[in-house]
N, C-alpha and C. Protein backbone atom coordinates (compact mmCIF):
# COMPACT_ATOMS: atom_id res chain seq x y z
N UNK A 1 84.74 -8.74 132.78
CA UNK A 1 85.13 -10.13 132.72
C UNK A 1 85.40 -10.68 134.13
N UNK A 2 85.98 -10.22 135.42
CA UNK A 2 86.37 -9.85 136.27
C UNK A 2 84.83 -10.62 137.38
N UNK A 3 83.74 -9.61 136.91
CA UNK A 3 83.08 -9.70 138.09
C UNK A 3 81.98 -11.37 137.52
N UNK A 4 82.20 -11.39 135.83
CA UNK A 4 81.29 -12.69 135.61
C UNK A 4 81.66 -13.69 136.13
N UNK A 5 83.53 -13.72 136.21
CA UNK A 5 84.39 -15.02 136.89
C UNK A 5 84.35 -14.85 137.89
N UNK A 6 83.83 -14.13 138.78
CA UNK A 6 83.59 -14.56 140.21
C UNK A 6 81.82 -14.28 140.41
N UNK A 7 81.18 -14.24 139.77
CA UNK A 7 79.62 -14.70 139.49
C UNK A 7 79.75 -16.34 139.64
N UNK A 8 79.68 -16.58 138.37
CA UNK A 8 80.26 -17.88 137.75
C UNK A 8 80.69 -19.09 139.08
N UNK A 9 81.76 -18.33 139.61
CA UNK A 9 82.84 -19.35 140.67
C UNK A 9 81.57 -19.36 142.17
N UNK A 10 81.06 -17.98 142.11
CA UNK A 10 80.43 -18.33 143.55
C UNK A 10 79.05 -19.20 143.23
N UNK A 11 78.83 -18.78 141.85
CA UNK A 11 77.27 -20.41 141.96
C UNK A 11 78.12 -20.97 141.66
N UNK A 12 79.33 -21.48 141.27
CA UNK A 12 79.59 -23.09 140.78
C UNK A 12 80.03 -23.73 142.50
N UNK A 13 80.21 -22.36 143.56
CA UNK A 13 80.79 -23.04 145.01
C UNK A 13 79.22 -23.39 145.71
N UNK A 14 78.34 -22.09 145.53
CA UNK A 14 77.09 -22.68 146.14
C UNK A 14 76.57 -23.88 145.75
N UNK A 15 76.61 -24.45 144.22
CA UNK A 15 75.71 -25.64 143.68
C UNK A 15 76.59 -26.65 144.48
N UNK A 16 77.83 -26.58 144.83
CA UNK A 16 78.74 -27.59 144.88
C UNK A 16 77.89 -27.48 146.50
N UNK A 17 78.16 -26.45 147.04
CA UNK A 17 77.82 -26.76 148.76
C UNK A 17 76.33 -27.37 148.95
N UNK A 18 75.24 -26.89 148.04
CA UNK A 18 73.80 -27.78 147.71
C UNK A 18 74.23 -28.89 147.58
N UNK A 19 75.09 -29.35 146.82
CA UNK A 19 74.75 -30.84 146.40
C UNK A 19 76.03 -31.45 147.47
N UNK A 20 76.45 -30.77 148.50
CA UNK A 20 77.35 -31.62 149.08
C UNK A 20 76.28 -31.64 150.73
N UNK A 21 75.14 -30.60 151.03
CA UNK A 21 74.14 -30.91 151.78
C UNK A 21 73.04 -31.95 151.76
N UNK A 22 73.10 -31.56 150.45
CA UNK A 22 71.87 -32.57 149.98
C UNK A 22 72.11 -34.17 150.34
N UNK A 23 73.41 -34.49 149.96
CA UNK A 23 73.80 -35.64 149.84
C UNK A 23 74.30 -36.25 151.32
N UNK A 24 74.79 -35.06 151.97
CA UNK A 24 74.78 -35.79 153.36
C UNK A 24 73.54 -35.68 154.05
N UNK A 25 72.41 -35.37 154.04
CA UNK A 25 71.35 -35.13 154.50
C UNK A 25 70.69 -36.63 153.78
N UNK A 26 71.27 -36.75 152.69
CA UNK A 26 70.44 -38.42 152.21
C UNK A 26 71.05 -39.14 153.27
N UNK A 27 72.54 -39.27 153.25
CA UNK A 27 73.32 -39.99 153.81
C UNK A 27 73.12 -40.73 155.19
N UNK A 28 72.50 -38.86 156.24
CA UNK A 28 71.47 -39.31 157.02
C UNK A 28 70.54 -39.70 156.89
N UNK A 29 69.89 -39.80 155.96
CA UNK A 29 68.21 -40.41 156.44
C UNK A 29 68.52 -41.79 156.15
N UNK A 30 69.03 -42.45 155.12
CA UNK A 30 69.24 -43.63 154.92
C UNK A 30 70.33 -44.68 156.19
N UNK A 31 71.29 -43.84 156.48
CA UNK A 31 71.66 -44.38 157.27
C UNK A 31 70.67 -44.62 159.06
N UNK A 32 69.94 -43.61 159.21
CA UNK A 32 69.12 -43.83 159.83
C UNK A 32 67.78 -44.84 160.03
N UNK A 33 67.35 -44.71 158.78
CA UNK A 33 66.57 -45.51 158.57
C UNK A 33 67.44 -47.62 158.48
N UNK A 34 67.86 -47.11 158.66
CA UNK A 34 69.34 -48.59 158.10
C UNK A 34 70.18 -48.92 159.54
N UNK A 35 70.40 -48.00 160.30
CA UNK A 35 70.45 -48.50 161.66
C UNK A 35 69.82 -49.29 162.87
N UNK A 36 70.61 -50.14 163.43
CA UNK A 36 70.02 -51.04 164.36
C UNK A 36 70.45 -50.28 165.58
N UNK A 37 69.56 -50.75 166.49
CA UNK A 37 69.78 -50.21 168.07
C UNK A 37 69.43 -51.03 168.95
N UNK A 38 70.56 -51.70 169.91
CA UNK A 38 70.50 -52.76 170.69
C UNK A 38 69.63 -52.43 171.80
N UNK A 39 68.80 -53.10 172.06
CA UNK A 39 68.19 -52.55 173.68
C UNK A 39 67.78 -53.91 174.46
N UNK A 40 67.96 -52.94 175.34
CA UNK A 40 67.75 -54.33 176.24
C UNK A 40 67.34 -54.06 177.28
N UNK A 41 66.03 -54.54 177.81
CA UNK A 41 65.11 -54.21 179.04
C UNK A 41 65.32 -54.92 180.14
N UNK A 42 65.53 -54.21 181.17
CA UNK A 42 65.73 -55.04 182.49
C UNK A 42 64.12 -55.18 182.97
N UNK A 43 63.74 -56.35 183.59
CA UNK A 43 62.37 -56.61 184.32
C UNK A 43 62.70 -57.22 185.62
N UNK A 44 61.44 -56.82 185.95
CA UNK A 44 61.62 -57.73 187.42
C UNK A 44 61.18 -59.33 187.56
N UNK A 45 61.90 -59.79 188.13
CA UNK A 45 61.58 -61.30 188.31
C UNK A 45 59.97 -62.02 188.03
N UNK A 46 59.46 -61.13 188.65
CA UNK A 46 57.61 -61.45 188.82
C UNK A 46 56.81 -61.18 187.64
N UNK A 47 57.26 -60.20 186.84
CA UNK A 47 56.51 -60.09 185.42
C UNK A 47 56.45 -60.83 184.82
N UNK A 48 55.13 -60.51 184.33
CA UNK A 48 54.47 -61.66 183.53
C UNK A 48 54.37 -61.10 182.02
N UNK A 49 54.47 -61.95 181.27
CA UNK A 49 54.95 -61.60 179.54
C UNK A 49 54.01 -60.93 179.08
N UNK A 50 52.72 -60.30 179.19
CA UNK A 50 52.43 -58.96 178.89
C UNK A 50 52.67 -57.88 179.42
N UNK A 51 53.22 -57.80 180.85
CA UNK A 51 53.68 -56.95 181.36
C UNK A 51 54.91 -56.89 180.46
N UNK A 52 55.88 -57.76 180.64
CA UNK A 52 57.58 -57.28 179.65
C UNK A 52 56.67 -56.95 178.66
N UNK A 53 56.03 -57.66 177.89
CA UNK A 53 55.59 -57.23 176.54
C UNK A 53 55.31 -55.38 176.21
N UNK A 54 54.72 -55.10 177.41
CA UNK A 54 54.02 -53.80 177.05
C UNK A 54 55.70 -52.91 177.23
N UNK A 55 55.91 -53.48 178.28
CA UNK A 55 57.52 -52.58 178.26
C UNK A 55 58.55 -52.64 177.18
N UNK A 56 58.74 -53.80 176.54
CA UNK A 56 59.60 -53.65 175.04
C UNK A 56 59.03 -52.84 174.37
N UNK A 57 57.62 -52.51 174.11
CA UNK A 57 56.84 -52.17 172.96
C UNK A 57 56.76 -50.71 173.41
N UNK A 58 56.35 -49.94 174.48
CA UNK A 58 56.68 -48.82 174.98
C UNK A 58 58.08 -48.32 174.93
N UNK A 59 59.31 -48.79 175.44
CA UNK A 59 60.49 -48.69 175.04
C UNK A 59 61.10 -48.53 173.40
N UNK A 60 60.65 -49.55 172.88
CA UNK A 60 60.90 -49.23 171.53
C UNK A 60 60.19 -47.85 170.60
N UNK A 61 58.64 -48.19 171.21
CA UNK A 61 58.30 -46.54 170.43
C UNK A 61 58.68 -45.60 171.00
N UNK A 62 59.03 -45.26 172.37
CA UNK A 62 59.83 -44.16 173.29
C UNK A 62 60.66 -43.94 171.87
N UNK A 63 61.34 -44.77 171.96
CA UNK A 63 62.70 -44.40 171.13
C UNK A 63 62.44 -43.83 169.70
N UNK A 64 61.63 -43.97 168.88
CA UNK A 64 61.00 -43.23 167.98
C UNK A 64 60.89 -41.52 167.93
N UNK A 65 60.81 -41.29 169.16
CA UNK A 65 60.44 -39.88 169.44
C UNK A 65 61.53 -39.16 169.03
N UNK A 66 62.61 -39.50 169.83
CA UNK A 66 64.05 -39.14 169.78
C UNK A 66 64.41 -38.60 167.99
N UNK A 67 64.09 -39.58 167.17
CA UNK A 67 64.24 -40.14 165.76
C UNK A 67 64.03 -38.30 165.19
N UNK A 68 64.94 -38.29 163.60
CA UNK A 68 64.61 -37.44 163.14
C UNK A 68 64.16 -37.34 161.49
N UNK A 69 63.76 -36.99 160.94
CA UNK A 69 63.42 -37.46 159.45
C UNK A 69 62.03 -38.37 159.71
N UNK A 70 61.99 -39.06 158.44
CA UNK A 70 60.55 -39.78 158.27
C UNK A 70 60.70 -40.62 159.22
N UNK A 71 61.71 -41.52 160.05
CA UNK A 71 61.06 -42.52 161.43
C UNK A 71 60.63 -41.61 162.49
N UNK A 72 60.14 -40.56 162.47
CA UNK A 72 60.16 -39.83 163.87
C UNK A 72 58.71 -39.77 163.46
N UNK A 73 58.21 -39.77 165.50
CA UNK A 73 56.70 -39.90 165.68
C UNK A 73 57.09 -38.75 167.01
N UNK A 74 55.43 -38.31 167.12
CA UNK A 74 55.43 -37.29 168.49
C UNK A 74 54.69 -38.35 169.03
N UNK A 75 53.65 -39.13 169.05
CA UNK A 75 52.96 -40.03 169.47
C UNK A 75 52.94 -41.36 169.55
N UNK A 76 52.27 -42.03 170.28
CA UNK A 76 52.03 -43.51 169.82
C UNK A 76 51.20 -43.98 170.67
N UNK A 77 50.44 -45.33 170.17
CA UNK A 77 49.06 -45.68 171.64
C UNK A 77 49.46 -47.48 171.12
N UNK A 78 49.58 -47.75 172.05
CA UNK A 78 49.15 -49.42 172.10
C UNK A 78 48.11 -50.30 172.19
N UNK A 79 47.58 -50.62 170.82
CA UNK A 79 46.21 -51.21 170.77
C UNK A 79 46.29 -52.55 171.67
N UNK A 80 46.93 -52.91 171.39
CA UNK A 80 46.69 -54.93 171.55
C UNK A 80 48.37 -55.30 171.95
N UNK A 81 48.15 -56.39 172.86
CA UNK A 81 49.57 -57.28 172.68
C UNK A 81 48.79 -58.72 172.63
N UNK A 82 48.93 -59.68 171.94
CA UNK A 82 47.90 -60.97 172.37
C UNK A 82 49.34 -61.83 171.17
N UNK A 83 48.93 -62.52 171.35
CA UNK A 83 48.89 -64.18 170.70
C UNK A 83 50.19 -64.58 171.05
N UNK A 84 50.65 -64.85 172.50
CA UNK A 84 51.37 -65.06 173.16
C UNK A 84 52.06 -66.25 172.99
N UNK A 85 53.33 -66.76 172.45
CA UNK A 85 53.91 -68.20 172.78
C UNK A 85 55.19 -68.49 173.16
N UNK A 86 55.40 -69.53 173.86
CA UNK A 86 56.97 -69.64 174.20
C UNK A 86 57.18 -69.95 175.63
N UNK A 87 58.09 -70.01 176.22
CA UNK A 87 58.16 -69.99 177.68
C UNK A 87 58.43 -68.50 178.29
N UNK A 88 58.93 -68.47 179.70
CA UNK A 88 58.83 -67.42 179.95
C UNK A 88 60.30 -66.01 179.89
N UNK A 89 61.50 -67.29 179.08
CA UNK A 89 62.79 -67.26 179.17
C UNK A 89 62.67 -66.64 177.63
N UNK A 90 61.81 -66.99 176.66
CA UNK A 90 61.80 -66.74 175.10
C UNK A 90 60.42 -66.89 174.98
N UNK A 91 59.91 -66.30 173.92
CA UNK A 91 58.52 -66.12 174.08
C UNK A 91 58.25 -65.01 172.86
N UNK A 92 57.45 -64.85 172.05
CA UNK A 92 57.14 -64.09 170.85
C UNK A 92 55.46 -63.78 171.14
N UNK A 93 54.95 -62.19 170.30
CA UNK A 93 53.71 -61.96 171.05
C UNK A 93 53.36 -61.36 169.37
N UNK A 94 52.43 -60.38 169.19
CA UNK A 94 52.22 -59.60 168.65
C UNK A 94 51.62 -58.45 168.90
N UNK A 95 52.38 -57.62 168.34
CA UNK A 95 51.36 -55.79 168.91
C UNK A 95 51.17 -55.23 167.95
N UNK A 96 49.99 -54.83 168.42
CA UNK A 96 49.30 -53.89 167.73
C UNK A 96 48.80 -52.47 168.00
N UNK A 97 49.64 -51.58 167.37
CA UNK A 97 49.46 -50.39 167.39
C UNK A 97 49.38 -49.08 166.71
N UNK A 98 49.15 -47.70 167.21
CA UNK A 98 49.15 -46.69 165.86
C UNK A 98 50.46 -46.07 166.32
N UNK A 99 50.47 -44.71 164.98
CA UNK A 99 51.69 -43.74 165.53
C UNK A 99 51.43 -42.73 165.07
N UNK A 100 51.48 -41.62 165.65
CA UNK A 100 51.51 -40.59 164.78
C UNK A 100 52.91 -39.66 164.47
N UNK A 101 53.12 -39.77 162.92
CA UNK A 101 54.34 -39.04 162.86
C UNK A 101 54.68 -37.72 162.72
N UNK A 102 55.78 -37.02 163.19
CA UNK A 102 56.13 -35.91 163.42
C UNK A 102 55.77 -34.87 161.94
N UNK A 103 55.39 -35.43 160.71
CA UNK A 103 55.63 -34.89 159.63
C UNK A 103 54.14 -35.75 159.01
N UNK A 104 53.95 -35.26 157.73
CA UNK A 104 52.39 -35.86 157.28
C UNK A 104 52.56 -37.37 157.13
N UNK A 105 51.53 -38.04 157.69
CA UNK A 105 51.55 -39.38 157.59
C UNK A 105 51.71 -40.04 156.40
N UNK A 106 51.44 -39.88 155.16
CA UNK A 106 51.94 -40.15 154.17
C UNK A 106 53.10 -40.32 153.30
N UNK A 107 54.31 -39.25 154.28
CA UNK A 107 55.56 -39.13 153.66
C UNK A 107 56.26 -39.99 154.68
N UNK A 108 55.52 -40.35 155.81
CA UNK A 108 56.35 -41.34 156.53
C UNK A 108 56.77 -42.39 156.44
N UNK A 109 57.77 -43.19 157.03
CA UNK A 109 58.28 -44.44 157.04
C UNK A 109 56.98 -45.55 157.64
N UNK A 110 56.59 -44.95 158.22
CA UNK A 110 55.76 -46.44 158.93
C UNK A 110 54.66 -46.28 157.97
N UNK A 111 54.26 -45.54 156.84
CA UNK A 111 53.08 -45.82 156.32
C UNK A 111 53.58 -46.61 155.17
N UNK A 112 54.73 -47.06 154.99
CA UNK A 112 55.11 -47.90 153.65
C UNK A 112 55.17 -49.51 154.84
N UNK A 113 55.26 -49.07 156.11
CA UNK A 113 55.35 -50.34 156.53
C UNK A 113 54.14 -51.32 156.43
N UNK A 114 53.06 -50.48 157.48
CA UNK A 114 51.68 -51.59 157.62
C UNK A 114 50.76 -50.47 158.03
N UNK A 115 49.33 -50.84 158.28
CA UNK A 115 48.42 -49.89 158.50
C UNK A 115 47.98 -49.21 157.40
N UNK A 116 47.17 -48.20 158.20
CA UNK A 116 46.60 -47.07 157.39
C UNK A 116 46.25 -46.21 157.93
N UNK A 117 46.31 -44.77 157.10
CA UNK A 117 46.00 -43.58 157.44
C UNK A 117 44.70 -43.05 157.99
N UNK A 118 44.50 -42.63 159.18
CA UNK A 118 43.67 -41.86 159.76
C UNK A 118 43.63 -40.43 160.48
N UNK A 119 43.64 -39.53 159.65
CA UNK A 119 43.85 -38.23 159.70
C UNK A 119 45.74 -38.07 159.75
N UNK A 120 46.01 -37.97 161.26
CA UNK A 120 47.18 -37.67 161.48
C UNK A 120 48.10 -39.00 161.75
N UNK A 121 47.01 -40.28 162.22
CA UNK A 121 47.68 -41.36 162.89
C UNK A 121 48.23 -42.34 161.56
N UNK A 122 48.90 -42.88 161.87
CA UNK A 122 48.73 -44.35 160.78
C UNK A 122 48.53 -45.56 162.30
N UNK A 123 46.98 -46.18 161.65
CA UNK A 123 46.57 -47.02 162.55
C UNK A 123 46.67 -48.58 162.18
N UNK A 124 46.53 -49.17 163.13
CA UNK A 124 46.47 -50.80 163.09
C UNK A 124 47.84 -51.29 163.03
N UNK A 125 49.06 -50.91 162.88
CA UNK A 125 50.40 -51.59 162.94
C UNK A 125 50.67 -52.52 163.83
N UNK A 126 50.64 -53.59 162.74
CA UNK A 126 51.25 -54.99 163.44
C UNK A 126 52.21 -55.60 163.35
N UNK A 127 52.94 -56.16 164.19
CA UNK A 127 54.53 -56.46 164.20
C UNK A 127 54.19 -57.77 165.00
N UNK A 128 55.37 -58.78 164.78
CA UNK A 128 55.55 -59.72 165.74
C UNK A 128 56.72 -59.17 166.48
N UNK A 129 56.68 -59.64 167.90
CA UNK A 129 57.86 -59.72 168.52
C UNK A 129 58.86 -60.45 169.35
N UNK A 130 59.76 -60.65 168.60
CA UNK A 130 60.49 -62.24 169.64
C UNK A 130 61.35 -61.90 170.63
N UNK A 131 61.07 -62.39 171.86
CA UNK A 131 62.04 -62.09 173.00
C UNK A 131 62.55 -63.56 173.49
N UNK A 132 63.85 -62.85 173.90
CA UNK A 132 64.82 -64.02 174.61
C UNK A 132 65.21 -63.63 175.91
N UNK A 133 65.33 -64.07 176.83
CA UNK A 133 65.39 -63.86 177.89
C UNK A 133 67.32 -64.35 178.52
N UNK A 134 68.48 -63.32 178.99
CA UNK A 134 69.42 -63.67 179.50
C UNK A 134 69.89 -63.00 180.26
N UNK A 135 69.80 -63.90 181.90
CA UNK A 135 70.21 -63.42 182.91
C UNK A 135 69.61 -62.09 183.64
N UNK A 136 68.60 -61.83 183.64
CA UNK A 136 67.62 -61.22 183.80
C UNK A 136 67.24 -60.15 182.92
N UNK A 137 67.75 -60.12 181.78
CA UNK A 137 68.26 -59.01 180.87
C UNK A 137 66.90 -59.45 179.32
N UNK A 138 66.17 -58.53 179.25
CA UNK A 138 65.36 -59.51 177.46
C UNK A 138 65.96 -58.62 176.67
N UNK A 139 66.33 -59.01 175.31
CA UNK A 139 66.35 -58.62 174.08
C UNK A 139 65.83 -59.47 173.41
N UNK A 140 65.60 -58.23 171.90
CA UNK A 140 64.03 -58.46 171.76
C UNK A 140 64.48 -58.22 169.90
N UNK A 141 63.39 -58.76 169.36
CA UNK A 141 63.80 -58.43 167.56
C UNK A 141 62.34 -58.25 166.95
N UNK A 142 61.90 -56.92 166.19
CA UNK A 142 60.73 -57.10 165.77
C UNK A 142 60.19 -56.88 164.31
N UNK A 143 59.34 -57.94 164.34
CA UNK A 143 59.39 -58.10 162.69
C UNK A 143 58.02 -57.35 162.05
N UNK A 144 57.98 -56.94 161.42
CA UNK A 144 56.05 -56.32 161.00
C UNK A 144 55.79 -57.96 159.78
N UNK A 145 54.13 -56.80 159.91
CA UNK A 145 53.43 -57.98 159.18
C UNK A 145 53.19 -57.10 158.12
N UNK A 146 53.43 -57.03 156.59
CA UNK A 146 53.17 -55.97 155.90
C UNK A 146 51.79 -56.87 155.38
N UNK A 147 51.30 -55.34 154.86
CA UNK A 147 49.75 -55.62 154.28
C UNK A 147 49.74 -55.47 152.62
């Protein structure tokens, strides 16, 4: 009787420690996926808004890498920045680019966003992006275009 009640007690402690991993491991991904991250690019006076452009958009997927769970990429390439408007203080563009994520492209986050799958990449992702310009400082907010 002895050894079933401590059978018994050690799966009822393991299921408990499963489901107390499990649940903070959701806890992370959702909260991850659900987090904002302020950034803010310093430029030099003389750049011109595809130049900042390519640097928000490099900066922001940089930061991807870091990422763990389904937002994480080992890669990324920048197709396009074009359809430029605004002055040079605020100004919105669009990019277009792929990613490839750290895990199969299908279970990833960016393939529920936009694009489509090509082997390892998810290609064509398009986002708008709006920048404001203060005190030599841009921050930036970016929106996708879902398909």
């Amino acid at each position: 009787m002895k050894k079933i009640s401590s059978v018994l007690l050690g799966t009822f402690l393991l299921i408990l420690l499963l489901g107390f991993l499990n649940l903070r491991v959701f806890l992370i991904k959702l909260s991850e996926s659900d987090d904002r991250h302020d950034f803010i690019v310093l430029v030099q006076p003389d750049q011109t808004q595809p130049e900042v452009a390519e640097t928000i958009v490099t900066l922001w997927l940089e930061y991807f890498k870091t990422r763990q769970y389904i937002s994480a990429i080992d890669e990324f390439r920048i197709i396009r920045l074009d359809s430029f408007t605004g002055t040079v203080d605020s100004f919105e563009f669009t990019a277009t680019f792929a990613v490839k994520p750290k895990g199969p492209p299908e279970r990833s986050e960016w393939e529920r966003i936009s694009g489509h799958i090509e082997g390892e990449w998810i290609e064509d992702m398009r986002a708008r992006v709006f920048v404001r310009a203060h005190k030599g400082r841009y921050n930036f907010d970016i929106r996708f275009y879902y398909y």
